[in-house]
PDB file of N, CA and C in Angstrom:
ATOM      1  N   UNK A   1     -41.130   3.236 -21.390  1.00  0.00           N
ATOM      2  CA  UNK A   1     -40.275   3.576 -20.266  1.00  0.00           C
ATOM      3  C   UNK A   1     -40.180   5.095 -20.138  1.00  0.00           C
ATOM      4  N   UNK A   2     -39.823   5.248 -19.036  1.00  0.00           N
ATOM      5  CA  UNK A   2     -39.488   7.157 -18.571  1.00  0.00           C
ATOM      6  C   UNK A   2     -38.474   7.597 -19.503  1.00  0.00           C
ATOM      7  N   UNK A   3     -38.450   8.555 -19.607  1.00  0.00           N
ATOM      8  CA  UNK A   3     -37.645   9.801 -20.531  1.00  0.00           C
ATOM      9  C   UNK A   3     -36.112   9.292 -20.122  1.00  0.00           C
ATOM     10  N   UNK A   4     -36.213   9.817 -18.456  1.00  0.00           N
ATOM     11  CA  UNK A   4     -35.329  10.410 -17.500  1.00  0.00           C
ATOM     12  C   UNK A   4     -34.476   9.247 -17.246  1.00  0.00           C
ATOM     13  N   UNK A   5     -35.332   7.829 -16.812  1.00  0.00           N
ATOM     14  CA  UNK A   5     -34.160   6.429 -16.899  1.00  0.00           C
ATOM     15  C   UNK A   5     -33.314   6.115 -17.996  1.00  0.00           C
ATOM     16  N   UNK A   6     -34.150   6.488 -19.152  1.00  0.00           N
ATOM     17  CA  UNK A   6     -33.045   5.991 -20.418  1.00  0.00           C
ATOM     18  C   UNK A   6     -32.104   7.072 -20.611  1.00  0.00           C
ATOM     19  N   UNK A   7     -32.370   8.431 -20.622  1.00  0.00           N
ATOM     20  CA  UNK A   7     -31.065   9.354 -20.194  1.00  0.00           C
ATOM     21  C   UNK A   7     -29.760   8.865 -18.908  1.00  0.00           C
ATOM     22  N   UNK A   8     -30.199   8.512 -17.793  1.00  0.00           N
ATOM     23  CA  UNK A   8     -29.616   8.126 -17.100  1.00  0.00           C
ATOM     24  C   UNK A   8     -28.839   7.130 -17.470  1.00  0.00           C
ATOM     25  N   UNK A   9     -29.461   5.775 -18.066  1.00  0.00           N
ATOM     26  CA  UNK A   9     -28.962   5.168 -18.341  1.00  0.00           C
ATOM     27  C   UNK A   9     -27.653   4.632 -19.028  1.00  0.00           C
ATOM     28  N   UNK A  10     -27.969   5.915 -20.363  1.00  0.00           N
ATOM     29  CA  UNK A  10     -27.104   6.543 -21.210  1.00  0.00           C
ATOM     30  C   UNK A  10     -25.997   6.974 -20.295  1.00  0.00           C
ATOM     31  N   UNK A  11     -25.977   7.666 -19.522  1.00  0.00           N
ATOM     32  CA  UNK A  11     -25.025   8.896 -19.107  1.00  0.00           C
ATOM     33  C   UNK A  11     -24.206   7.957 -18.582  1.00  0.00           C
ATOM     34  N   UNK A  12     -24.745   6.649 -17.692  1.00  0.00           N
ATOM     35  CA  UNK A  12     -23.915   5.741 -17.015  1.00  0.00           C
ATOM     36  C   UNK A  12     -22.970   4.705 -17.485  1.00  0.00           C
ATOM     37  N   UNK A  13     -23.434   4.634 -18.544  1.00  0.00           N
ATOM     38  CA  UNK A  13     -23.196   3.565 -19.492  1.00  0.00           C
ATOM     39  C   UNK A  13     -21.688   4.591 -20.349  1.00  0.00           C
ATOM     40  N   UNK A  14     -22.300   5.528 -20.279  1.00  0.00           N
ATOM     41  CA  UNK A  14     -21.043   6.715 -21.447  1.00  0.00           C
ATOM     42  C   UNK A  14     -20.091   6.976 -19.772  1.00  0.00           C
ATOM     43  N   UNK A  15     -19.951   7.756 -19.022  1.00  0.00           N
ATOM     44  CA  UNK A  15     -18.932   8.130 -18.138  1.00  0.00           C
ATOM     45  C   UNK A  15     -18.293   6.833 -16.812  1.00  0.00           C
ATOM     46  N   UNK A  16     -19.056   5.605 -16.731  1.00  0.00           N
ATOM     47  CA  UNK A  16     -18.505   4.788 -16.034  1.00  0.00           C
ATOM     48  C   UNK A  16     -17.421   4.359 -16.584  1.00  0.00           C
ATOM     49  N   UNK A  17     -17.388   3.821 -17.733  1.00  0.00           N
ATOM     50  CA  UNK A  17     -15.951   3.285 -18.091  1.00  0.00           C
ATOM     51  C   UNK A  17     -14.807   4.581 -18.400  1.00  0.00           C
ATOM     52  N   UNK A  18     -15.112   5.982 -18.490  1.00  0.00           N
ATOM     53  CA  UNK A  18     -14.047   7.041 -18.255  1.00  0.00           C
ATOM     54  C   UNK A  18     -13.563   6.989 -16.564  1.00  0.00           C
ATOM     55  N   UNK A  19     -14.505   6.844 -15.620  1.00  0.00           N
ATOM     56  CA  UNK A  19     -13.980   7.421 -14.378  1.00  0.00           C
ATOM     57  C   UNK A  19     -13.075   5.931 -14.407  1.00  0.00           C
ATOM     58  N   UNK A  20     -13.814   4.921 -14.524  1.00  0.00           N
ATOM     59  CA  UNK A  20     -12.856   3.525 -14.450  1.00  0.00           C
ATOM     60  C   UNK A  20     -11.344   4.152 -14.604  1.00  0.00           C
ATOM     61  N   UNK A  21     -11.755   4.520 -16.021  1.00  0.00           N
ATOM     62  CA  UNK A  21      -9.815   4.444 -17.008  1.00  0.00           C
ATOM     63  C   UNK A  21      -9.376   5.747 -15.763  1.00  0.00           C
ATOM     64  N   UNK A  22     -10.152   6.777 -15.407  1.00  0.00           N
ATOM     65  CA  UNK A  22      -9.223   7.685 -14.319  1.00  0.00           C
ATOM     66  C   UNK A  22      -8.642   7.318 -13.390  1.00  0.00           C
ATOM     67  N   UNK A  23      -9.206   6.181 -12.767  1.00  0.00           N
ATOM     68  CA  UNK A  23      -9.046   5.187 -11.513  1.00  0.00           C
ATOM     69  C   UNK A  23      -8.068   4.583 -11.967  1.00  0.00           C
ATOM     70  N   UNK A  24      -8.036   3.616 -12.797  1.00  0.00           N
ATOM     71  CA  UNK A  24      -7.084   2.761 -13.365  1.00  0.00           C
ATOM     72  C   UNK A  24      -5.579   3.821 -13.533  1.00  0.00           C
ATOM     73  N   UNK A  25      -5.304   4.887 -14.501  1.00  0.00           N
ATOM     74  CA  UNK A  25      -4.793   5.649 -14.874  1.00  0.00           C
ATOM     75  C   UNK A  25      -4.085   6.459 -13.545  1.00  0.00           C
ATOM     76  N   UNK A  26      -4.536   6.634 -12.838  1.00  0.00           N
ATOM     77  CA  UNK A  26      -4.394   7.084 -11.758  1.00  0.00           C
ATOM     78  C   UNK A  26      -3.554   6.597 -10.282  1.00  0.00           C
ATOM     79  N   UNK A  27      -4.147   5.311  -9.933  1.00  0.00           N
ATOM     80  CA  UNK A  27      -3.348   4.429  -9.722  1.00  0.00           C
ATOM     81  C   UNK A  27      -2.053   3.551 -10.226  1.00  0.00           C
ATOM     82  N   UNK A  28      -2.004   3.533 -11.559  1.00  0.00           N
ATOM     83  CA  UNK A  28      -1.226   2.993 -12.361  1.00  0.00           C
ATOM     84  C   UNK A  28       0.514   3.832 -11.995  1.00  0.00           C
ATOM     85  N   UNK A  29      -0.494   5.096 -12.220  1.00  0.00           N
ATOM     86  CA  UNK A  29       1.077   6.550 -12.259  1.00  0.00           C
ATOM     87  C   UNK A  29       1.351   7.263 -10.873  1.00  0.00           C
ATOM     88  N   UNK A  30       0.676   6.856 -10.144  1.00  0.00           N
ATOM     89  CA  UNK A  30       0.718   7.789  -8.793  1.00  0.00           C
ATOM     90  C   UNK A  30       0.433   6.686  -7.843  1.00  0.00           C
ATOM     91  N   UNK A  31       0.853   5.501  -8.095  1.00  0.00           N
ATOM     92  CA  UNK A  31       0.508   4.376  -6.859  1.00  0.00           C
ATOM     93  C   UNK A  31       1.952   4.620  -6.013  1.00  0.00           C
ATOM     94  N   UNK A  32       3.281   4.402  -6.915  1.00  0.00           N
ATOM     95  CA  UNK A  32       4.463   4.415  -6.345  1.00  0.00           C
ATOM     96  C   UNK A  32       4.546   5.530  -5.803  1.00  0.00           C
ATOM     97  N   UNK A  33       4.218   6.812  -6.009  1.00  0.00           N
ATOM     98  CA  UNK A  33       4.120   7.924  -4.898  1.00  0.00           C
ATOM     99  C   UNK A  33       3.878   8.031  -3.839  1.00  0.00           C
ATOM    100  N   UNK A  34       2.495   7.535  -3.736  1.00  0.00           N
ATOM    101  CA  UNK A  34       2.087   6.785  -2.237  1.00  0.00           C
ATOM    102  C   UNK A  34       2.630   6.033  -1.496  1.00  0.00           C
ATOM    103  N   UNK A  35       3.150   5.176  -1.972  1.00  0.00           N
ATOM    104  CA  UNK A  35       4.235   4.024  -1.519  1.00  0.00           C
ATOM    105  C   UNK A  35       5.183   4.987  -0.606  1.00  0.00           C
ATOM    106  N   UNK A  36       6.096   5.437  -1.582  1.00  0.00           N
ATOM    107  CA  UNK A  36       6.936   6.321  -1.132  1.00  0.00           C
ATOM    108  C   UNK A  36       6.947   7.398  -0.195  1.00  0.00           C
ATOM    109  N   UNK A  37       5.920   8.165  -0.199  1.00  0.00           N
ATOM    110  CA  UNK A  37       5.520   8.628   1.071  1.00  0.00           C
ATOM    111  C   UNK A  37       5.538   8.110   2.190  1.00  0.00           C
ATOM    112  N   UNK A  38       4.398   7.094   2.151  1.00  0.00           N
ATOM    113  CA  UNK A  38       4.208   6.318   3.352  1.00  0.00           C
ATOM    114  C   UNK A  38       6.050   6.045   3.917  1.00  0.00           C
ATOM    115  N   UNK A  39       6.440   5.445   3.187  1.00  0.00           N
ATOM    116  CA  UNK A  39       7.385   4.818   3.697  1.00  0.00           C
ATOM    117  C   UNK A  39       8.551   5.917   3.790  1.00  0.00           C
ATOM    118  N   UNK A  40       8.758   6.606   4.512  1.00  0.00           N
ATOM    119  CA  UNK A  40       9.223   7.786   5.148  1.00  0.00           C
ATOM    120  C   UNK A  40      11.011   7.548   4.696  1.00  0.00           C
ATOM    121  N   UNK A  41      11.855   8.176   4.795  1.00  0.00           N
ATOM    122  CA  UNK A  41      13.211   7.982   4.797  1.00  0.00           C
ATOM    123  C   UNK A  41      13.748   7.558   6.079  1.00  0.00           C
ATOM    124  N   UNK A  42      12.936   8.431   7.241  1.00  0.00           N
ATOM    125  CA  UNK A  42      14.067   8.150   8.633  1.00  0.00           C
ATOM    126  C   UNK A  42      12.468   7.201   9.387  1.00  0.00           C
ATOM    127  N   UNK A  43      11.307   7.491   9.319  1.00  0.00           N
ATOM    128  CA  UNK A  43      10.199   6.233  10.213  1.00  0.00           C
ATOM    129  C   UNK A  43       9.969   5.232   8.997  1.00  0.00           C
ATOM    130  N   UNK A  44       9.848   4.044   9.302  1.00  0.00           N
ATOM    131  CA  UNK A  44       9.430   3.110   9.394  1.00  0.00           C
ATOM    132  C   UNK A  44       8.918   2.429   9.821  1.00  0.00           C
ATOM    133  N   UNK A  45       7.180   1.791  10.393  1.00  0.00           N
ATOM    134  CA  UNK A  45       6.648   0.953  10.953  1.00  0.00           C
ATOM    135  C   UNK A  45       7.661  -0.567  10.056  1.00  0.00           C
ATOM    136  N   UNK A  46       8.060  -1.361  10.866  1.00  0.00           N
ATOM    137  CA  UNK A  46       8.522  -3.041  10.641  1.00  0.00           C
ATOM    138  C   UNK A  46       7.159  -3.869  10.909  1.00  0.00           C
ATOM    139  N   UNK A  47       6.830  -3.852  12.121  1.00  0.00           N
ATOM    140  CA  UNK A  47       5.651  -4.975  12.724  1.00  0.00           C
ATOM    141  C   UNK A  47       4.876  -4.294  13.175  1.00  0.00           C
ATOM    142  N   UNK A  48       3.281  -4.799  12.947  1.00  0.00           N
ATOM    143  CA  UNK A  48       2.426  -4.581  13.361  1.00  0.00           C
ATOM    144  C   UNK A  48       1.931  -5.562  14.198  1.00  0.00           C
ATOM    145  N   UNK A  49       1.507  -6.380  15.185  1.00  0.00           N
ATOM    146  CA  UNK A  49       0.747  -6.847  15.463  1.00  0.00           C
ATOM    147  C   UNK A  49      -0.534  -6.420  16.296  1.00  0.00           C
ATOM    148  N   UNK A  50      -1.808  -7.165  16.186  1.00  0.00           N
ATOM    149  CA  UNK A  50      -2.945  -7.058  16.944  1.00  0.00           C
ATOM    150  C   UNK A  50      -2.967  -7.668  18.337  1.00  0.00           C
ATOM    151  N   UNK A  51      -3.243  -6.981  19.087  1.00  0.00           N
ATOM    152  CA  UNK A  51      -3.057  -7.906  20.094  1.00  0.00           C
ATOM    153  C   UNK A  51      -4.503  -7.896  21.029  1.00  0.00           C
ATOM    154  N   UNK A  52      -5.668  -6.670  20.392  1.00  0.00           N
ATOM    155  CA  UNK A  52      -6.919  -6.850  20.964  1.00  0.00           C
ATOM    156  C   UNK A  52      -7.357  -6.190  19.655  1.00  0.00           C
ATOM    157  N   UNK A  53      -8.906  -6.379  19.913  1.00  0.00           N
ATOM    158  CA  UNK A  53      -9.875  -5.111  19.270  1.00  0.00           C
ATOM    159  C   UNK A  53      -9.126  -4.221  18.638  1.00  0.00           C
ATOM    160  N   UNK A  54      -8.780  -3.269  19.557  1.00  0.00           N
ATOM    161  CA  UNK A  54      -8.386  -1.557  19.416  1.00  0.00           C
ATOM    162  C   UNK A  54      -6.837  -1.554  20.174  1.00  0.00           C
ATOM    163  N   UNK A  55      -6.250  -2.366  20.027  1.00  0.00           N
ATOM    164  CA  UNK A  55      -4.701  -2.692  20.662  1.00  0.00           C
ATOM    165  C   UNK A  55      -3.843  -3.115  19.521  1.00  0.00           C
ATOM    166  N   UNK A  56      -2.498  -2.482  19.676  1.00  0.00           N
ATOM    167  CA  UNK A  56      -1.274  -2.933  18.627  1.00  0.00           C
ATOM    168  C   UNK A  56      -0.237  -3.086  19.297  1.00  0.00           C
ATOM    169  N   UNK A  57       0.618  -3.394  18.744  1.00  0.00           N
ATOM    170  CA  UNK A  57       1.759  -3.729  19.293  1.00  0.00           C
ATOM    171  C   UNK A  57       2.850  -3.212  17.941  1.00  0.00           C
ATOM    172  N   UNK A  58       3.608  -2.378  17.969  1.00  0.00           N
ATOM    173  CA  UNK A  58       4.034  -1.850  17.097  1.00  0.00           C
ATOM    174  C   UNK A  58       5.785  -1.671  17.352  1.00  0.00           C
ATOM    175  N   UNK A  59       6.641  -2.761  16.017  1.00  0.00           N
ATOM    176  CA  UNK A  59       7.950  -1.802  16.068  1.00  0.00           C
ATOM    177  C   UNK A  59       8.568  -0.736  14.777  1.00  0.00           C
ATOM    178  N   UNK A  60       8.945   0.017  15.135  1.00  0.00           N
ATOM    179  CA  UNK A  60       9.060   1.211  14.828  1.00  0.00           C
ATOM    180  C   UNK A  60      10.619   1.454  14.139  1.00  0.00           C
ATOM    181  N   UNK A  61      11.008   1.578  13.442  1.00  0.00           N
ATOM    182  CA  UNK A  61      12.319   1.952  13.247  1.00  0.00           C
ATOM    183  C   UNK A  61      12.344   3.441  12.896  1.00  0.00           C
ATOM    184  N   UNK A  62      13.430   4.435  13.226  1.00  0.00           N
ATOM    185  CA  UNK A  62      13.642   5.544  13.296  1.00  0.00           C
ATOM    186  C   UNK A  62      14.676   5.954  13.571  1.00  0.00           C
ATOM    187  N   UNK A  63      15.650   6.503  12.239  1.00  0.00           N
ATOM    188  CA  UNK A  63      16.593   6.147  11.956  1.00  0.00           C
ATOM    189  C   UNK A  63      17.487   5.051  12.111  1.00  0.00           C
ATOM    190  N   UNK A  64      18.365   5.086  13.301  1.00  0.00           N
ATOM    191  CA  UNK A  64      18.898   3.270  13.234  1.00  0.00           C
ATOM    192  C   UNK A  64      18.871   3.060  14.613  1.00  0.00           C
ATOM    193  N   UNK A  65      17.270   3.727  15.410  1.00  0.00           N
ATOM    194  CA  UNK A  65      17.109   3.316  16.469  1.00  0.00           C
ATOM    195  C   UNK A  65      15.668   2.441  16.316  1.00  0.00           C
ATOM    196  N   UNK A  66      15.325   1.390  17.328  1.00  0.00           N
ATOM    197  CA  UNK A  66      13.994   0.924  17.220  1.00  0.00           C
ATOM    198  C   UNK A  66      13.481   0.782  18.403  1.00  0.00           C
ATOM    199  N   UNK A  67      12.350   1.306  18.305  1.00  0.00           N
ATOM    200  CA  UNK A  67      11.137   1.052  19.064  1.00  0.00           C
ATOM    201  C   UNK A  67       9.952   0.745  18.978  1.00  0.00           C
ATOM    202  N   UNK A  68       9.639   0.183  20.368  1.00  0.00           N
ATOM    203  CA  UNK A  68       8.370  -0.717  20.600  1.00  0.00           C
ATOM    204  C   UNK A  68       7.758   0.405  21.287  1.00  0.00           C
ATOM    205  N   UNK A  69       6.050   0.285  20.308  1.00  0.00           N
ATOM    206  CA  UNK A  69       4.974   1.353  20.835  1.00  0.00           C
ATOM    207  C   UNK A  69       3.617   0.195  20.922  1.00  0.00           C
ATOM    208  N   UNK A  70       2.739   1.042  21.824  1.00  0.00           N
ATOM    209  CA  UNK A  70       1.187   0.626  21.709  1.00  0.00           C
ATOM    210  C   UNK A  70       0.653   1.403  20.971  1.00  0.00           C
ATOM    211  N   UNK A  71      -0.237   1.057  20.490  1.00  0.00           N
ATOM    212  CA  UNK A  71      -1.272   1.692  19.414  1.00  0.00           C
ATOM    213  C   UNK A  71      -2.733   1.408  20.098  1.00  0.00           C
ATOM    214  N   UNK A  72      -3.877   2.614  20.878  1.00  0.00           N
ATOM    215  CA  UNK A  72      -5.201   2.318  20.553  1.00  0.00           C
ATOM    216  C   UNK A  72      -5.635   3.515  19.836  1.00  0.00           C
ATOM    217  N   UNK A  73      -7.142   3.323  19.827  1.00  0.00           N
ATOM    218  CA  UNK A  73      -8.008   4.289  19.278  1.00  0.00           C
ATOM    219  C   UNK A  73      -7.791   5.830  20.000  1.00  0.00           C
ATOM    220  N   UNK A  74      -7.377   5.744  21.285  1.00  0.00           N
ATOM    221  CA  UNK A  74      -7.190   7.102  22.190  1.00  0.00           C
ATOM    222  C   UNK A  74      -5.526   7.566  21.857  1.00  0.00           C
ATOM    223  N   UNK A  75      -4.658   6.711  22.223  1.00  0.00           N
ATOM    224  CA  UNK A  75      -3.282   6.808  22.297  1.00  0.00           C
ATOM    225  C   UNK A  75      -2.091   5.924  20.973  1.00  0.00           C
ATOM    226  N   UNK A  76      -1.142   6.653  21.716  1.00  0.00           N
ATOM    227  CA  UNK A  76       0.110   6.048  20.770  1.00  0.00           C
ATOM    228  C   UNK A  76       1.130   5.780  22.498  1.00  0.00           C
ATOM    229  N   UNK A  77       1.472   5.191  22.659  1.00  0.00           N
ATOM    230  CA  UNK A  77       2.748   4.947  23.704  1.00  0.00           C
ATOM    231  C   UNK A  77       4.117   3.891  23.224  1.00  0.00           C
ATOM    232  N   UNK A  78       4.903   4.866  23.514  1.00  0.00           N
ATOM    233  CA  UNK A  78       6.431   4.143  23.415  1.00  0.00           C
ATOM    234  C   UNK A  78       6.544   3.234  24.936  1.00  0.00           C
ATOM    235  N   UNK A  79       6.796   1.784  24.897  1.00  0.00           N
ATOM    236  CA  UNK A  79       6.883   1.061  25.248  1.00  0.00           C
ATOM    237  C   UNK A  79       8.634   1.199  25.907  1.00  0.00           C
ATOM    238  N   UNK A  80       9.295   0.927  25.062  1.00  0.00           N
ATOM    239  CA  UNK A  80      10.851   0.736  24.834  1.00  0.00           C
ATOM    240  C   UNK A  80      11.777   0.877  23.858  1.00  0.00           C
ATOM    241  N   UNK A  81      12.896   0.773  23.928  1.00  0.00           N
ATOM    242  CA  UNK A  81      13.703   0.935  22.674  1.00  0.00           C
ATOM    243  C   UNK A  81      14.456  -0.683  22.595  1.00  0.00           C
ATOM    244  N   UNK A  82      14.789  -1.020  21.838  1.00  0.00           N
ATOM    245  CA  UNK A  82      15.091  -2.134  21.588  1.00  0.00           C
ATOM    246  C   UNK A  82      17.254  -1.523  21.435  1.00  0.00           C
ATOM    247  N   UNK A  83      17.642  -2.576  22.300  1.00  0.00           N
ATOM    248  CA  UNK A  83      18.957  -2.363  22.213  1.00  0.00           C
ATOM    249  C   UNK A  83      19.731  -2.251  20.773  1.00  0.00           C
ATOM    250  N   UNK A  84      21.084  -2.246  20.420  1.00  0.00           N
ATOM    251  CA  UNK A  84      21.597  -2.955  19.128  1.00  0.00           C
ATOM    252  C   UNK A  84      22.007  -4.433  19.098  1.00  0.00           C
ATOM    253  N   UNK A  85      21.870  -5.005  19.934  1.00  0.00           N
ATOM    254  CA  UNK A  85      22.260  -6.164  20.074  1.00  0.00           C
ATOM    255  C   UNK A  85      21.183  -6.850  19.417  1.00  0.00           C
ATOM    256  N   UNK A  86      19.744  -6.238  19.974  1.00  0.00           N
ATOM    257  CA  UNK A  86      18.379  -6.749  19.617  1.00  0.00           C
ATOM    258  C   UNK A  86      17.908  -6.443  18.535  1.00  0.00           C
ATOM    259  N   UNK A  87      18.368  -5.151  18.131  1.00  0.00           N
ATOM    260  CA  UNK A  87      17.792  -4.690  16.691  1.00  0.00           C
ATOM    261  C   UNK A  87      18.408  -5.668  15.624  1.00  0.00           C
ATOM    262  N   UNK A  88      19.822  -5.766  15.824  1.00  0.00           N
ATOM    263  CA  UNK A  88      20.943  -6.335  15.032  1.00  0.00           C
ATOM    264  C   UNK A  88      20.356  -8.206  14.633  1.00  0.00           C
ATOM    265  N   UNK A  89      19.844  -8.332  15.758  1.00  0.00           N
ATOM    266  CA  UNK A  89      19.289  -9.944  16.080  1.00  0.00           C
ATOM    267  C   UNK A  89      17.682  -9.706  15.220  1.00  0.00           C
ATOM    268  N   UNK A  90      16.696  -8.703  15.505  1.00  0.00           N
ATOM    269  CA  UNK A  90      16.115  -8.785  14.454  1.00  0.00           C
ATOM    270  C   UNK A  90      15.988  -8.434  13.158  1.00  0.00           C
ATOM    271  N   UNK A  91      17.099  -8.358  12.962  1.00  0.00           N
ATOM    272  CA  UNK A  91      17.480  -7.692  11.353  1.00  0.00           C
ATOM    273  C   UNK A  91      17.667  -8.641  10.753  1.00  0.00           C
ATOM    274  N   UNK A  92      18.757  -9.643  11.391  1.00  0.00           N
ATOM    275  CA  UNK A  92      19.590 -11.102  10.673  1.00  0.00           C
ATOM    276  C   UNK A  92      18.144 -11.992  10.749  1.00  0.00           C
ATOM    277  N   UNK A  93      17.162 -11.969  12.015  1.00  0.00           N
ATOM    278  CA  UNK A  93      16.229 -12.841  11.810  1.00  0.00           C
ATOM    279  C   UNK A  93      15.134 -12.812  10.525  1.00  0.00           C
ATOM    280  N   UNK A  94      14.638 -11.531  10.275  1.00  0.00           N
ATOM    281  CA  UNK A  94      13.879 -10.787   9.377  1.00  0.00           C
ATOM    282  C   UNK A  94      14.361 -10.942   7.718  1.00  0.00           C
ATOM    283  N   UNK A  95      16.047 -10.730   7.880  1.00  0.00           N
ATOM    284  CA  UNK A  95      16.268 -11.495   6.529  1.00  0.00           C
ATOM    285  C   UNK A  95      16.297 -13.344   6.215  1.00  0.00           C
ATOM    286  N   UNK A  96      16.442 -13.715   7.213  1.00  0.00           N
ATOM    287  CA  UNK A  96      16.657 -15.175   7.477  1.00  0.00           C
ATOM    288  C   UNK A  96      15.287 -15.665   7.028  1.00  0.00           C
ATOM    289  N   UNK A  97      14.353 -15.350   7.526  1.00  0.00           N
ATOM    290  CA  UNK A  97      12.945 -15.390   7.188  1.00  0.00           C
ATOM    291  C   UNK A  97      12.660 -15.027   5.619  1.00  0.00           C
ATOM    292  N   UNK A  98      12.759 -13.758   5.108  1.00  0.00           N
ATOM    293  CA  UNK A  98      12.155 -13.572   4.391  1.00  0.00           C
ATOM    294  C   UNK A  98      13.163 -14.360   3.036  1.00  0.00           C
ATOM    295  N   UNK A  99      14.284 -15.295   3.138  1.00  0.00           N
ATOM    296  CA  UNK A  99      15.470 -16.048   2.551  1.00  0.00           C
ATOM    297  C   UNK A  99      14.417 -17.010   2.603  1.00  0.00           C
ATOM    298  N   UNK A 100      14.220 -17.368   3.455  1.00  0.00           N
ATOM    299  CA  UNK A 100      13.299 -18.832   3.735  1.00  0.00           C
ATOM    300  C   UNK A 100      11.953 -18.798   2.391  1.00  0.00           C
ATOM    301  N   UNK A 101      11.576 -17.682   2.669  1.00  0.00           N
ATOM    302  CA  UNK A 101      10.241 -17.737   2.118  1.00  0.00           C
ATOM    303  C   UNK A 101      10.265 -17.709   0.788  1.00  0.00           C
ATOM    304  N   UNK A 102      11.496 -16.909   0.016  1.00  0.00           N
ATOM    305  CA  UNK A 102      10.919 -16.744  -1.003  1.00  0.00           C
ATOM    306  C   UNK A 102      11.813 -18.223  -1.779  1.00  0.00           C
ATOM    307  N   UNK A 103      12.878 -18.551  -1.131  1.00  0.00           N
ATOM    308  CA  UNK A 103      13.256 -20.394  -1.479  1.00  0.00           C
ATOM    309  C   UNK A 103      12.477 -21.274  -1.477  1.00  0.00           C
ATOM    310  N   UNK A 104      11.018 -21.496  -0.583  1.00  0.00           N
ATOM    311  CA  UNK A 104       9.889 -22.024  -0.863  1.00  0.00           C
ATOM    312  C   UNK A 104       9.221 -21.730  -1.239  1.00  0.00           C
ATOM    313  N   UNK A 105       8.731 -20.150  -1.675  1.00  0.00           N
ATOM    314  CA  UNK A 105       8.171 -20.159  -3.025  1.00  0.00           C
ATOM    315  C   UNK A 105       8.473 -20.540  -4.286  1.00  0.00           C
ATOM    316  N   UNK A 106       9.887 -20.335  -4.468  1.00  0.00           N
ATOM    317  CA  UNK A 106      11.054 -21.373  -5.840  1.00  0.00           C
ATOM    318  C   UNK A 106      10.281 -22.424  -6.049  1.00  0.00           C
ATOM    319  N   UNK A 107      10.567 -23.034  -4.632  1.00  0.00           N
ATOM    320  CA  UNK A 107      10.038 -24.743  -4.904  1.00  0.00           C
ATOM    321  C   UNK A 107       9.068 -25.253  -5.207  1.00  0.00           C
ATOM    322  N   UNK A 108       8.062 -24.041  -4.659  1.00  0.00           N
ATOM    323  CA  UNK A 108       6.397 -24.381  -4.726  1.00  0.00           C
ATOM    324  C   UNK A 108       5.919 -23.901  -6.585  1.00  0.00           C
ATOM    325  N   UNK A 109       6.762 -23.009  -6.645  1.00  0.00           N
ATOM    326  CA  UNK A 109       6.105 -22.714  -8.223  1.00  0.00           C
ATOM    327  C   UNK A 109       6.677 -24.046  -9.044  1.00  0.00           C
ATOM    328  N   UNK A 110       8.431 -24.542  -8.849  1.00  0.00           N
ATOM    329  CA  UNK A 110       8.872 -25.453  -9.795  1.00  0.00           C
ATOM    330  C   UNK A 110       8.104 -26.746  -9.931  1.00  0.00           C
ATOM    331  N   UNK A 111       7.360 -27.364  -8.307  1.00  0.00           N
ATOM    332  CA  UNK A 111       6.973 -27.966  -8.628  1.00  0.00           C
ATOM    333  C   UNK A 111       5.181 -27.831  -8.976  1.00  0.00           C
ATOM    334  N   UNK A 112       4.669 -26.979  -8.976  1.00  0.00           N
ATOM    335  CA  UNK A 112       3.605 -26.708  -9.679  1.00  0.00           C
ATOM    336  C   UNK A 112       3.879 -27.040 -10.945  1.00  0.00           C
ATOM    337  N   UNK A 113       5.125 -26.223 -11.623  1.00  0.00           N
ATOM    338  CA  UNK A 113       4.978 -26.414 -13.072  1.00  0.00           C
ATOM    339  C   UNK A 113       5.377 -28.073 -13.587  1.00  0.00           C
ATOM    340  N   UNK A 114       6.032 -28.820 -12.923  1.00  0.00           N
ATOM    341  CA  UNK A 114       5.987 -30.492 -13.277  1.00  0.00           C
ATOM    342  C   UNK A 114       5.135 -30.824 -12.966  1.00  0.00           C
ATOM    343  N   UNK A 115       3.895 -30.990 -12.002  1.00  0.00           N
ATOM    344  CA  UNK A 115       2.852 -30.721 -11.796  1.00  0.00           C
ATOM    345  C   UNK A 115       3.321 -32.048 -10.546  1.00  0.00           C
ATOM    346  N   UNK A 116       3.898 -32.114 -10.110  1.00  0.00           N
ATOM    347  CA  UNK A 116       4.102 -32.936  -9.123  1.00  0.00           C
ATOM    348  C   UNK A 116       3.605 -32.319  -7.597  1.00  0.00           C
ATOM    349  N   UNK A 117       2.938 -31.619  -7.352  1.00  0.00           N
ATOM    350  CA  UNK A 117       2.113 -31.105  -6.892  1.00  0.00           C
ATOM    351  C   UNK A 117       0.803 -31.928  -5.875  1.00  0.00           C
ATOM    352  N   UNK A 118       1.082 -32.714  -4.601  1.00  0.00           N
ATOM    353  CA  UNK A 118      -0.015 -33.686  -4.529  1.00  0.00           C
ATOM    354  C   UNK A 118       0.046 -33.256  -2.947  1.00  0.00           C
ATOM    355  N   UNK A 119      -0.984 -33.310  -2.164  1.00  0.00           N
ATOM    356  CA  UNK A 119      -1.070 -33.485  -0.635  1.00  0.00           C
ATOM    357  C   UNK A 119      -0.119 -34.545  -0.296  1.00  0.00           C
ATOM    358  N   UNK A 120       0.644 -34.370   0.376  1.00  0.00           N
ATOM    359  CA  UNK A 120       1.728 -34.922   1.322  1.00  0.00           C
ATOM    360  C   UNK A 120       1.210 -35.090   2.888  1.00  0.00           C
TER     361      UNK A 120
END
C-alpha cells in the first residue's frame, strides 16, 4: 500500500474521536446558552406554521403583546395584533393542551410498563 494512505489513515483514526469528544463537549456545556439566547427575554416566536413552500404564518409574543406575522424568503409582515381577550384565550388553550399531553403520556408510559399495551 501507499506511504501517504496509511499516514492518513493513522491521522484519522487518532483526531476523529478528539474532534467527536469537542463536539460532544461542546454541545454538552454551551447547548443551554443557545437555548437561551434564542429564546429572547421580551420576543418570543409561540407558533410557527407552514402554510406554503416559502410561506409562514407566525405568532409572535413581545412582551405581553402578540402578534401575527408572515414569513417568506423576501419579507417578514405583521399581519395583526391579537387582542387580550385573544391572547388570554390562547394562553389558557396552550396550557390546556400541553395538560392534556403530558397526562397521556403518564398513561401511555404506565401502560407500556404492565405491558398492557395492544391496538385498540
Amino acid at each position: 500500500m501507499d506511504y501517504e494512505f496509511i499516514k492518513m489513515m493513522i491521522q484519522i483514526v487518532i483526531f476523529l474521536p478528539f474532534i467527536l469528544f469537542l463536539v460532544y463537549v461542546s454541545l454538552r456545556f454551551g447547548g443551554g446558552k443557545v437555548q437561551s439566547i434564542q429564546n429572547g427575554k421580551y420576543i418570543k416566536v409561540l407558533e410557527k406554521v407552514n402554510v406554503s413552500k416559502e410561506g409562514n404564518i407566525i405568532l409572535v409574543k413581545i412582551g405581553e403583546e402578540y402578534h401575527i406575522m408572515t414569513s417568506t424568503n423576501k419579507e417578514i409582515k405583521e399581519i395583526g395584533v391579537l387582542s387580550k381577550e385573544e391572547a388570554l384565550k390562547y394562553e389558557v388553550d396552550k396550557k390546556l393542551s400541553d395538560d392534556q399531553f403530558k397526562e397521556y403520556r403518564k398513561k401511555f408510559k404506565r401502560r407500556i410498563k404492565k405491558g398492557r399495551f395492544k391496538d385498540e
